[in-house]
Protein backbone atom coordinates (compact mmCIF):
# COMPACT_ATOMS: atom_id res chain seq x y z
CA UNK A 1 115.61 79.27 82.88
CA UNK A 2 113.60 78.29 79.82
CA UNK A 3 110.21 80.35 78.97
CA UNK A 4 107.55 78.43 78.68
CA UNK A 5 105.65 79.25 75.87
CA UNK A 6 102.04 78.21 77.10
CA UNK A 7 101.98 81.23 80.01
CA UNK A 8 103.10 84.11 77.85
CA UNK A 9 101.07 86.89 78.61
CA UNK A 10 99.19 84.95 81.76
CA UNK A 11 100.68 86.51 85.18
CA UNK A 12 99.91 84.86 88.38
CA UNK A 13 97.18 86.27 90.31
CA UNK A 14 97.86 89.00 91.96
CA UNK A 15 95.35 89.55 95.42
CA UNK A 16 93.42 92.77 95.72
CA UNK A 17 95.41 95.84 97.19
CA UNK A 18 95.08 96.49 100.80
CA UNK A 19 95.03 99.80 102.01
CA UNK A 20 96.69 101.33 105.09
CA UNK A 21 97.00 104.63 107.46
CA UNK A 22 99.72 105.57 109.76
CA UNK A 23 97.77 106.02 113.51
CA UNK A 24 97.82 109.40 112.96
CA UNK A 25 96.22 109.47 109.07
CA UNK A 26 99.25 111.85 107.68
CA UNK A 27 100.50 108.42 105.71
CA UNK A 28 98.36 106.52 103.01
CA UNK A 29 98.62 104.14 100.93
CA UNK A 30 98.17 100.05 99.75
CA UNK A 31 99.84 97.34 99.62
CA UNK A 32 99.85 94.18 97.26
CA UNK A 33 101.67 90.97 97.72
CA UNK A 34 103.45 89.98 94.26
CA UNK A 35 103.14 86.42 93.56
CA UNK A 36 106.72 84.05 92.84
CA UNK A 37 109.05 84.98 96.09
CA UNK A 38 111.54 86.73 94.26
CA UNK A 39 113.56 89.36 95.71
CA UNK A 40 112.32 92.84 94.52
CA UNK A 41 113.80 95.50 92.55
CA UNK A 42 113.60 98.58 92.81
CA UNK A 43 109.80 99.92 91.14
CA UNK A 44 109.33 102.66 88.97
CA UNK A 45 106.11 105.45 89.35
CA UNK A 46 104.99 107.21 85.45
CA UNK A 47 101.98 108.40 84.60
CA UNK A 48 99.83 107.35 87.34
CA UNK A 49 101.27 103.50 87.11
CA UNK A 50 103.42 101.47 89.68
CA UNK A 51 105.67 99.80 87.16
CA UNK A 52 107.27 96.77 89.13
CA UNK A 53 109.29 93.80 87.69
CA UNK A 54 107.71 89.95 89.10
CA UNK A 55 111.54 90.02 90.70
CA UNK A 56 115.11 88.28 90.04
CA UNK A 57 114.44 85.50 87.79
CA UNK A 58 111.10 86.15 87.09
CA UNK A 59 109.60 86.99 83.29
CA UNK A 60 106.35 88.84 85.05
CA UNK A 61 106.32 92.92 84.90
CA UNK A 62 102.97 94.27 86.67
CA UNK A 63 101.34 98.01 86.14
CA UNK A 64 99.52 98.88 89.40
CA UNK A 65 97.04 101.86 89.62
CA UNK A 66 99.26 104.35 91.75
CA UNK A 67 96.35 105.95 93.81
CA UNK A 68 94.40 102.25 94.26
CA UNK A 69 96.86 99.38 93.58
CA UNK A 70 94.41 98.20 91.21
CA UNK A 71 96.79 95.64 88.38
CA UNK A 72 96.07 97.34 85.12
């Protein structure tokens, strides 16, 4: 797979978090859908960041506000 030059530093748009709650409120969180398909690793959590890889094959690397999903 070739980089192409013209996207470097551009990542696909990545759709506003959603949040959720388990019926019974004890579980919160969000969820975002990562654009490309690509099966996930595994992501990393550091000082306040979701630190996730755009997947095999992929160049993209996203930072995600850890309480609101937010892409930073």
């Amino acid at each position: 797979m070739k980089i192409d030059a013209n996207r470097r530093g551009q990542l696909p748009k990545v759709e506003a978090a959603v949040p959720f709650a388990s019926p019974d409120g004890l579980v919160r969180g969000w969820k975002v859908t990562i654009p490309g398909g690509h099966p996930l690793a595994t992501p990393a959590v550091a000082d306040g960041r979701v630190l996730l890889g755009g997947g095999f094959g992929s160049y993209e690397f996203y930072a995600l506000d850890a309480v609101t999903g937010e892409v930073e």
